[in-house]
PDB file of N, CA and C in Angstrom:
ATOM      1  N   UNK A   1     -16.535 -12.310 -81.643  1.00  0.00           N
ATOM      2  CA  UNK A   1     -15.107 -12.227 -81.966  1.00  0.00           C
ATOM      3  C   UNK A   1     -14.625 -10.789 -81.799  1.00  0.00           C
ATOM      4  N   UNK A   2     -13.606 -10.475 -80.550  1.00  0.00           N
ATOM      5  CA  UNK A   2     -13.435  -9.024 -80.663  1.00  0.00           C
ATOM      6  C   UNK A   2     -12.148  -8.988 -81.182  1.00  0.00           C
ATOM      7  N   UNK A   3     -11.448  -9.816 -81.662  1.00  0.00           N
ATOM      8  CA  UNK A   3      -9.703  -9.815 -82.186  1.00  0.00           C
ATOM      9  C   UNK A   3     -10.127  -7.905 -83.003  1.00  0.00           C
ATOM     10  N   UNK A   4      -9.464  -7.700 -82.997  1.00  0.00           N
ATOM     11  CA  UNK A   4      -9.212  -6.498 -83.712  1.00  0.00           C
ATOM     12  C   UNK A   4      -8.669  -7.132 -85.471  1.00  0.00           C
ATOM     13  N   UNK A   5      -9.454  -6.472 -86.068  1.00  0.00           N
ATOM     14  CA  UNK A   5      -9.505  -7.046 -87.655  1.00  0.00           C
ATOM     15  C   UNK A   5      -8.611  -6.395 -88.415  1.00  0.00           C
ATOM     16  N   UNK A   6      -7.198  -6.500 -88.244  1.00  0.00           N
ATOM     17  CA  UNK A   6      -6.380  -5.705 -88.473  1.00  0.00           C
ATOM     18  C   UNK A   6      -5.636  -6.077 -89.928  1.00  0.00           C
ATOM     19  N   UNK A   7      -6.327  -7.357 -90.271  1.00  0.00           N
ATOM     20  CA  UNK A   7      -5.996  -7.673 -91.021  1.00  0.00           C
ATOM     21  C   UNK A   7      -6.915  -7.715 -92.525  1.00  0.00           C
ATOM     22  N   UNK A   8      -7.915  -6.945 -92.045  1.00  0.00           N
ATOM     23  CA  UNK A   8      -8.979  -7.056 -92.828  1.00  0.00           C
ATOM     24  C   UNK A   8      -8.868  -6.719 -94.442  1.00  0.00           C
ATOM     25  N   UNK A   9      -9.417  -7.445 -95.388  1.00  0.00           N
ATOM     26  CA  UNK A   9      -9.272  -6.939 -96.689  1.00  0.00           C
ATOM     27  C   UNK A   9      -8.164  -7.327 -97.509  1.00  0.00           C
ATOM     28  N   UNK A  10      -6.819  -8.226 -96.356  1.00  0.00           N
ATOM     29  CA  UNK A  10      -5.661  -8.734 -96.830  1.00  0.00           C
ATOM     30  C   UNK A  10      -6.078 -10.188 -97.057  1.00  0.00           C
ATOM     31  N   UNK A  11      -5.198 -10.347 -98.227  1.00  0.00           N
ATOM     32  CA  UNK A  11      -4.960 -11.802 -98.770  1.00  0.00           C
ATOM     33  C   UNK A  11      -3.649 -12.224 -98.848  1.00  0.00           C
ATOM     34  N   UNK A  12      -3.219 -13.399 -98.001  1.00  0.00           N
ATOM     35  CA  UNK A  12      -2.063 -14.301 -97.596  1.00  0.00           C
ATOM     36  C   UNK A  12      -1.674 -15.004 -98.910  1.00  0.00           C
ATOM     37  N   UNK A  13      -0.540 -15.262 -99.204  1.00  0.00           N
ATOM     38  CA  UNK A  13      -0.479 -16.873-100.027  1.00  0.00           C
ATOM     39  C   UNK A  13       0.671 -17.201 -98.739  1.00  0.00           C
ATOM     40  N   UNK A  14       0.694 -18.449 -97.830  1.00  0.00           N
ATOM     41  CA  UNK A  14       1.867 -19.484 -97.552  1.00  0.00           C
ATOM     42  C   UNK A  14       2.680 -20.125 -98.144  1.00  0.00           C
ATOM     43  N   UNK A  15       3.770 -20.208 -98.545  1.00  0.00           N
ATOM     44  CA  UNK A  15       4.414 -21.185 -98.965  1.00  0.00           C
ATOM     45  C   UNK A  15       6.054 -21.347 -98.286  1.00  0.00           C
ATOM     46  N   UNK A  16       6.710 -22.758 -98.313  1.00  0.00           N
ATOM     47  CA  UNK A  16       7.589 -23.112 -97.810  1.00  0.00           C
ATOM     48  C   UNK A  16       7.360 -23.423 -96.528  1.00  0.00           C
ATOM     49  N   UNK A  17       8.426 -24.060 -95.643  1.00  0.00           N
ATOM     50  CA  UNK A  17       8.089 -24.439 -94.364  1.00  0.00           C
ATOM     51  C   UNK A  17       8.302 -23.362 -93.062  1.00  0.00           C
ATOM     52  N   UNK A  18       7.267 -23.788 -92.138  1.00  0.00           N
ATOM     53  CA  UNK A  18       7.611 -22.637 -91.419  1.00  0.00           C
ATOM     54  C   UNK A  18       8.037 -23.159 -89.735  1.00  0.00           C
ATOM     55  N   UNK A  19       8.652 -21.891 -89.146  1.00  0.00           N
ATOM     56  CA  UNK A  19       9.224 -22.074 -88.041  1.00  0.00           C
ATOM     57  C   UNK A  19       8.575 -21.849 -86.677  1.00  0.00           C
ATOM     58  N   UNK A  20       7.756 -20.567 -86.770  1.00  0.00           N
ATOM     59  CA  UNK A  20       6.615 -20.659 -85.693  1.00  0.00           C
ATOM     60  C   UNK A  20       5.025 -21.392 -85.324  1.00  0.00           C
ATOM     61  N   UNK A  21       5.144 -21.666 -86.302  1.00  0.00           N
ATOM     62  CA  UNK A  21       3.448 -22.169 -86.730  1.00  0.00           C
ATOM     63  C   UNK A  21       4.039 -24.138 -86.859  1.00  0.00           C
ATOM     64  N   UNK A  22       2.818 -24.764 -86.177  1.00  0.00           N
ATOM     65  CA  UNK A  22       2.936 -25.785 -86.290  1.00  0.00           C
ATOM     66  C   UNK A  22       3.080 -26.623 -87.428  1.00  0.00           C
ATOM     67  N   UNK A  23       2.142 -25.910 -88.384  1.00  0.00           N
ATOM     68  CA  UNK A  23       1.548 -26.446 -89.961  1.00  0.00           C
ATOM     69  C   UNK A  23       1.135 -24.953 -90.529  1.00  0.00           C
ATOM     70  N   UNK A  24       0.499 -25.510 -91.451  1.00  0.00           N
ATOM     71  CA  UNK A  24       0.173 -23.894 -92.381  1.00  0.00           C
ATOM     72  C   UNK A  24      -1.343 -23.706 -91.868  1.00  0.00           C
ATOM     73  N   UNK A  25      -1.987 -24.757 -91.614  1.00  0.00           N
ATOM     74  CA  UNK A  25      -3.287 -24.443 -91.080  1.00  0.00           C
ATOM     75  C   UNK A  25      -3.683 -24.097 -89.565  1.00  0.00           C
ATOM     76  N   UNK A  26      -2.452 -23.755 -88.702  1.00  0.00           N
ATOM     77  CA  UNK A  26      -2.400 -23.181 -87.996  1.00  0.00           C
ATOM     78  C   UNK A  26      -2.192 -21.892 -88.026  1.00  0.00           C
ATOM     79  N   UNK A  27      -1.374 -21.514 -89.304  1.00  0.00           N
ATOM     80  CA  UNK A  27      -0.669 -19.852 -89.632  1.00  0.00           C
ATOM     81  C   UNK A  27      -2.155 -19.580 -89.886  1.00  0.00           C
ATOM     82  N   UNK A  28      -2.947 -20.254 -91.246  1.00  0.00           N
ATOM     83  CA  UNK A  28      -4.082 -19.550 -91.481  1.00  0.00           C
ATOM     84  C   UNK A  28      -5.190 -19.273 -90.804  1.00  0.00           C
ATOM     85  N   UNK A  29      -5.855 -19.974 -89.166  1.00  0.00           N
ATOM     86  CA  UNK A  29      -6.369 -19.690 -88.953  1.00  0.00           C
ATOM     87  C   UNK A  29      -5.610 -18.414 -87.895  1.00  0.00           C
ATOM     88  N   UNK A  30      -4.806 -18.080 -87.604  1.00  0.00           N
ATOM     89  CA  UNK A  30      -4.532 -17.066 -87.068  1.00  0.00           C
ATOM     90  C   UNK A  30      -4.633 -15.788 -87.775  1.00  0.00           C
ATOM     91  N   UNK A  31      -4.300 -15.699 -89.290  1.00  0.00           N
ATOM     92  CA  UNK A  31      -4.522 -14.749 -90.512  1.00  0.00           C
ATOM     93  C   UNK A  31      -6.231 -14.759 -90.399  1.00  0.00           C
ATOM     94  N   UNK A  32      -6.997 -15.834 -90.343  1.00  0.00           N
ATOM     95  CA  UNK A  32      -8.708 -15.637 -90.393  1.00  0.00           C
ATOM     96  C   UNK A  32      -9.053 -14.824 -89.310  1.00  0.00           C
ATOM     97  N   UNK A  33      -8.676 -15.274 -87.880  1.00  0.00           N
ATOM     98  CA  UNK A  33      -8.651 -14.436 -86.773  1.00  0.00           C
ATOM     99  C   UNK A  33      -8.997 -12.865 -86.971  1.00  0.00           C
ATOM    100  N   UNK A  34      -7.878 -12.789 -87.328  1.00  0.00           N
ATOM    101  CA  UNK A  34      -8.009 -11.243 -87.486  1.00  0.00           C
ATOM    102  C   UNK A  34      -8.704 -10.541 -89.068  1.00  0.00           C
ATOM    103  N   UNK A  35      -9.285 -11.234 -89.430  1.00  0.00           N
ATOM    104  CA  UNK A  35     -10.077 -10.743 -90.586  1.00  0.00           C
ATOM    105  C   UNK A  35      -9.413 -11.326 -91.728  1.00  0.00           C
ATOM    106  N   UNK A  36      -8.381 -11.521 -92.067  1.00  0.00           N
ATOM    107  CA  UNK A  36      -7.529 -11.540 -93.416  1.00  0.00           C
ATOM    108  C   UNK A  36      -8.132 -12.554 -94.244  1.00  0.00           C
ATOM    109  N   UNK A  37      -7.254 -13.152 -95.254  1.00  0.00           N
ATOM    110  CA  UNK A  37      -7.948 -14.256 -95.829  1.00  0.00           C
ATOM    111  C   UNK A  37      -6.579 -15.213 -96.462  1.00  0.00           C
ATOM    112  N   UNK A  38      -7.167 -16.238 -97.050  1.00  0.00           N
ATOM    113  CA  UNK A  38      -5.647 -17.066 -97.173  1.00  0.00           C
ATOM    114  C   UNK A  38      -6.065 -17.571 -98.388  1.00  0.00           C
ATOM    115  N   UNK A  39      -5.149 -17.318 -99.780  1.00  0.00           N
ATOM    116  CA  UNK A  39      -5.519 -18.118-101.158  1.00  0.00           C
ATOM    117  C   UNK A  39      -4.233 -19.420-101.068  1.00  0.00           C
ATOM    118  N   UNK A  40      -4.542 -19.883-102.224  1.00  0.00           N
ATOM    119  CA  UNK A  40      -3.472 -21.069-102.077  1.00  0.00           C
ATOM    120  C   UNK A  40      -2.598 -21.150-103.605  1.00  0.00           C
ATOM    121  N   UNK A  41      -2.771 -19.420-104.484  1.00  0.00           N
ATOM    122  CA  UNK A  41      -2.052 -19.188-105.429  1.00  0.00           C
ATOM    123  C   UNK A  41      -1.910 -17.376-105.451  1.00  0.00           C
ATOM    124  N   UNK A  42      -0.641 -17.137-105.926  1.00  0.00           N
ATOM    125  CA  UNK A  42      -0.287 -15.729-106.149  1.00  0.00           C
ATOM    126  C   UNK A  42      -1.579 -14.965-106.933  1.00  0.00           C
ATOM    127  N   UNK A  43      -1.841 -13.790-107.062  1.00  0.00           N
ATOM    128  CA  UNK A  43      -2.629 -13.402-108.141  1.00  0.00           C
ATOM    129  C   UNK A  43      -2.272 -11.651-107.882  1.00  0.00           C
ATOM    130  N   UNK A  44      -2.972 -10.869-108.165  1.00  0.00           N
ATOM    131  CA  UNK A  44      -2.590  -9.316-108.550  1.00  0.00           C
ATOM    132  C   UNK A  44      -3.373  -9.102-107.457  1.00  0.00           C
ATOM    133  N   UNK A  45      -4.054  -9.896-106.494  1.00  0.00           N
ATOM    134  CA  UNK A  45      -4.985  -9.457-105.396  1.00  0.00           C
ATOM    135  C   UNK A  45      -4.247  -9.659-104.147  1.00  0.00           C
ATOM    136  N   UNK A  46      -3.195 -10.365-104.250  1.00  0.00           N
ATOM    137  CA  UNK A  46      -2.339 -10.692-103.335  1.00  0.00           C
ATOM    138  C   UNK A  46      -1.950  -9.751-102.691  1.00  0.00           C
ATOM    139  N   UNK A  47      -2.018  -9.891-101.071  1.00  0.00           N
ATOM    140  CA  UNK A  47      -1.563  -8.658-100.516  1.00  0.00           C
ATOM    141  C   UNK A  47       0.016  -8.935-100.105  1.00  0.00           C
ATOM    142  N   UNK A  48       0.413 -10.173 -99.514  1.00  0.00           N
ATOM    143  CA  UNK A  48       1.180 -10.483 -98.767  1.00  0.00           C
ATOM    144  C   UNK A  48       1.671 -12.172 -99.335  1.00  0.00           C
ATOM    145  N   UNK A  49       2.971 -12.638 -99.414  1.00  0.00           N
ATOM    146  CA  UNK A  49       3.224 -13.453 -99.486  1.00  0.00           C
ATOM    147  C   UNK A  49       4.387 -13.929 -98.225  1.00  0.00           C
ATOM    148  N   UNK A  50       3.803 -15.136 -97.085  1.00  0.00           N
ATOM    149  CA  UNK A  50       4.585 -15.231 -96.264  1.00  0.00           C
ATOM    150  C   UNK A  50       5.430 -16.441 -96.994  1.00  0.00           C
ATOM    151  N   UNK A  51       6.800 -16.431 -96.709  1.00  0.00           N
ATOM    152  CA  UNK A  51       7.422 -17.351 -96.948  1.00  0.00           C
ATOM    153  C   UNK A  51       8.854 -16.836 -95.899  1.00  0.00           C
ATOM    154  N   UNK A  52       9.401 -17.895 -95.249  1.00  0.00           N
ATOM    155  CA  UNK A  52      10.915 -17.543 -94.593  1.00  0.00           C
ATOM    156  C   UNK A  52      12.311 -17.859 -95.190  1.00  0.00           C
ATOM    157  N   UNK A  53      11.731 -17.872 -96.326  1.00  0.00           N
ATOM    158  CA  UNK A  53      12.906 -18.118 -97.581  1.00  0.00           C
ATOM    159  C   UNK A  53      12.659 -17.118 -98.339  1.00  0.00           C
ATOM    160  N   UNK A  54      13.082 -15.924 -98.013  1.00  0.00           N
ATOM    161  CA  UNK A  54      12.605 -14.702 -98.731  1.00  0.00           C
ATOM    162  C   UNK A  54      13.216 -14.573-100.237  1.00  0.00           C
ATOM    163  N   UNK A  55      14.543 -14.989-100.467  1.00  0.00           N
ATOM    164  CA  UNK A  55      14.806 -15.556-101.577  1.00  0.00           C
ATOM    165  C   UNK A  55      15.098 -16.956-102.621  1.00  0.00           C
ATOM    166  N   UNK A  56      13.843 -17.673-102.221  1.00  0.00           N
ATOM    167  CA  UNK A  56      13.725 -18.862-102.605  1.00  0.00           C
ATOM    168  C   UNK A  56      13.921 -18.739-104.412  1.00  0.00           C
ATOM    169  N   UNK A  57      14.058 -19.786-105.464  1.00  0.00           N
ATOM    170  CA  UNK A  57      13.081 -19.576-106.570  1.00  0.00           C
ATOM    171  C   UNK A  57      12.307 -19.982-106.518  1.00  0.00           C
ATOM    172  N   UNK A  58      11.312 -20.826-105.818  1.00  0.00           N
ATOM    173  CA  UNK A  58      10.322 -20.948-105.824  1.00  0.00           C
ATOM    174  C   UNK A  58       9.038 -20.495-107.029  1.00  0.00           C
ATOM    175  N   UNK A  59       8.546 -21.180-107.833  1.00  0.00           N
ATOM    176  CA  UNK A  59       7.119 -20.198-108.618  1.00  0.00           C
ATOM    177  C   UNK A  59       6.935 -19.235-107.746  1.00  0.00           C
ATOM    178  N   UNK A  60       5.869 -19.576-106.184  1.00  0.00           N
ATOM    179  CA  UNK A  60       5.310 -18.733-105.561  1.00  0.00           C
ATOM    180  C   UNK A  60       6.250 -17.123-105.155  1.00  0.00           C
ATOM    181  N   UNK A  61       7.167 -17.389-105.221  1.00  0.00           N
ATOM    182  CA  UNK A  61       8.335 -16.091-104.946  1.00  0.00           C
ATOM    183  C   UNK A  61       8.659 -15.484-106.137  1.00  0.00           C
ATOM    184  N   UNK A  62       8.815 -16.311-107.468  1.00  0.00           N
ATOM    185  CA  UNK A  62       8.969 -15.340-108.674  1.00  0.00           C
ATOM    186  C   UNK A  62       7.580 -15.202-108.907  1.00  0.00           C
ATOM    187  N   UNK A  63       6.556 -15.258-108.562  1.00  0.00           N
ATOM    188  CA  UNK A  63       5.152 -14.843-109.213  1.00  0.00           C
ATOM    189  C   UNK A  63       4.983 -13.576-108.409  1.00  0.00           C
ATOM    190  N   UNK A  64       5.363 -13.744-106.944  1.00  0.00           N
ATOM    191  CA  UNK A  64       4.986 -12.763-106.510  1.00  0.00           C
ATOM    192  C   UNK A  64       5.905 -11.335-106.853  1.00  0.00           C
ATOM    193  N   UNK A  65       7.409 -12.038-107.162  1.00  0.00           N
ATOM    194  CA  UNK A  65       8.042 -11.033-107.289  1.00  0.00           C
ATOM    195  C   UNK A  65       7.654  -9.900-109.080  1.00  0.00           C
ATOM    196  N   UNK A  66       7.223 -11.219-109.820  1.00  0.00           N
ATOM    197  CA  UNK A  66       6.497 -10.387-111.065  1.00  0.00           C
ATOM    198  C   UNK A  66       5.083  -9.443-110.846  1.00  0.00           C
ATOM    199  N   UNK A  67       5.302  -9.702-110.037  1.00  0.00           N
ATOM    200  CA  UNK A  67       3.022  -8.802-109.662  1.00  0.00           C
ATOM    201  C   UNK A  67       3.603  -8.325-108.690  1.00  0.00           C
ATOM    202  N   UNK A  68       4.708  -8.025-108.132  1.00  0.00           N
ATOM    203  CA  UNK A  68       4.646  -6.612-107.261  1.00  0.00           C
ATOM    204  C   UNK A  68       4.488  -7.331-105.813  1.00  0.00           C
ATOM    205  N   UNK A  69       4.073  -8.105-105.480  1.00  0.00           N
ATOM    206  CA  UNK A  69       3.658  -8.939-104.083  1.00  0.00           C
ATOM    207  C   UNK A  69       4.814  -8.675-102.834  1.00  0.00           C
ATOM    208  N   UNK A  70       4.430  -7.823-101.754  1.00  0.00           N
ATOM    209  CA  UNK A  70       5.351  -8.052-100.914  1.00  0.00           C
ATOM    210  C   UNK A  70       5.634  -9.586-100.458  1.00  0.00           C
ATOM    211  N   UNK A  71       6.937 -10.067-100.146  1.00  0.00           N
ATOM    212  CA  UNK A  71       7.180 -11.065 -99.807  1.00  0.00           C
ATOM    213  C   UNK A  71       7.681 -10.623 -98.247  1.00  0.00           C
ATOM    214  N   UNK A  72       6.841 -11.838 -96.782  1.00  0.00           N
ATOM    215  CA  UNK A  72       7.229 -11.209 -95.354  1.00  0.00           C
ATOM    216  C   UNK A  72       7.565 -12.642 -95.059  1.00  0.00           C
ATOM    217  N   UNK A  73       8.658 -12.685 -94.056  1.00  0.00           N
ATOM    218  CA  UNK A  73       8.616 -13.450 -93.284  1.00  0.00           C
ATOM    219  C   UNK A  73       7.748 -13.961 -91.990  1.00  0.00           C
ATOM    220  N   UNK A  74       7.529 -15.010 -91.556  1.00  0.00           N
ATOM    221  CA  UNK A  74       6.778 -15.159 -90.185  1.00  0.00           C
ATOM    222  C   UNK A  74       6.939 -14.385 -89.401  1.00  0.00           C
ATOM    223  N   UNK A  75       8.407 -13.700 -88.793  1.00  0.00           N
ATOM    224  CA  UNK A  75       8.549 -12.607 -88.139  1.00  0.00           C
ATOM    225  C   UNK A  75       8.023 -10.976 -88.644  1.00  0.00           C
ATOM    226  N   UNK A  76       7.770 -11.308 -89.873  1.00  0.00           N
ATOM    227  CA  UNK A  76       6.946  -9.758 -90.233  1.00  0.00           C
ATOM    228  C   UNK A  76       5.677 -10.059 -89.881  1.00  0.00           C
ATOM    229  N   UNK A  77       5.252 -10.636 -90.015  1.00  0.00           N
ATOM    230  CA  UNK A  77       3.767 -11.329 -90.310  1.00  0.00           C
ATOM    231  C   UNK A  77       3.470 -11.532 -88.588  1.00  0.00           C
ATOM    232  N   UNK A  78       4.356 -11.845 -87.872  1.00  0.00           N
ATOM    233  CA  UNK A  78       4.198 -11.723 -86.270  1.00  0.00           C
ATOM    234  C   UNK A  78       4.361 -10.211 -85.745  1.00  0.00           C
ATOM    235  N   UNK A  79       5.270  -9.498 -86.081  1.00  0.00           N
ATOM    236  CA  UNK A  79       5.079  -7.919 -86.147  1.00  0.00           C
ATOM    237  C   UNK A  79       3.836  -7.256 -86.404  1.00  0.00           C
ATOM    238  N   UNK A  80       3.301  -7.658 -87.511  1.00  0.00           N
ATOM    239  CA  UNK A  80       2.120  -6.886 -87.898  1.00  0.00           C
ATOM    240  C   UNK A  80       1.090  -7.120 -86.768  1.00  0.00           C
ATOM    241  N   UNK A  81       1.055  -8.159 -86.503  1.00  0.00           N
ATOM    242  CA  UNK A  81       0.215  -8.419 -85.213  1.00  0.00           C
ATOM    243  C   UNK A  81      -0.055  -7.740 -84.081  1.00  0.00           C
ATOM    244  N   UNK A  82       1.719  -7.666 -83.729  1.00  0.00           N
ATOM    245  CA  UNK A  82       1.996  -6.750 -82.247  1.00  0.00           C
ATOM    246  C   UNK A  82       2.218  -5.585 -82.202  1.00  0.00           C
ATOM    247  N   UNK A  83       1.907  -4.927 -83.607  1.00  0.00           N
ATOM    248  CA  UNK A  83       2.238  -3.282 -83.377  1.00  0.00           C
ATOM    249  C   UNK A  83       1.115  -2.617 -83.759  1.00  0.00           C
TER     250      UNK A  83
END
């Protein structure tokens, strides 16, 4: 695997529906790709929360927004990729 591990040491949460990705288990193996990792709840380890409802209420968006959690869209989360 030579992907460049650029993502290494980061932890994803997904939530809400998304627009580039077929399903969510397509987003995540692209996040594994590059090293990252994918939980399926907020926590203080959280690096990144993708969601394209950046201001949803959602739990997952007020949890993250209480613990500090950046919240990115698919287009950030596709940025990080290409730069």
């Amino acid at each position: 695997n030579n992907e460049k591990q650029i993502l290494k040491d980061k932890i994803f949460v997904i939530t809400g529906s998304l627009n580039n990705y077929k399903n969510r288990s397509e987003l995540q193996k692209e996040i594994e790709k590059y090293g990252g990792k994918v939980s399926s709840s907020i926590s203080k380890k959280t690096s990144y929360l993708i969601n394209n409802d950046i201001n949803s209420t959602s739990s997952k968006n007020i949890s993250a927004k209480k613990l500090g959690v950046p919240i990115i869209t698919e287009e950030n989360f596709k940025n990080f990729l290409t730069n």
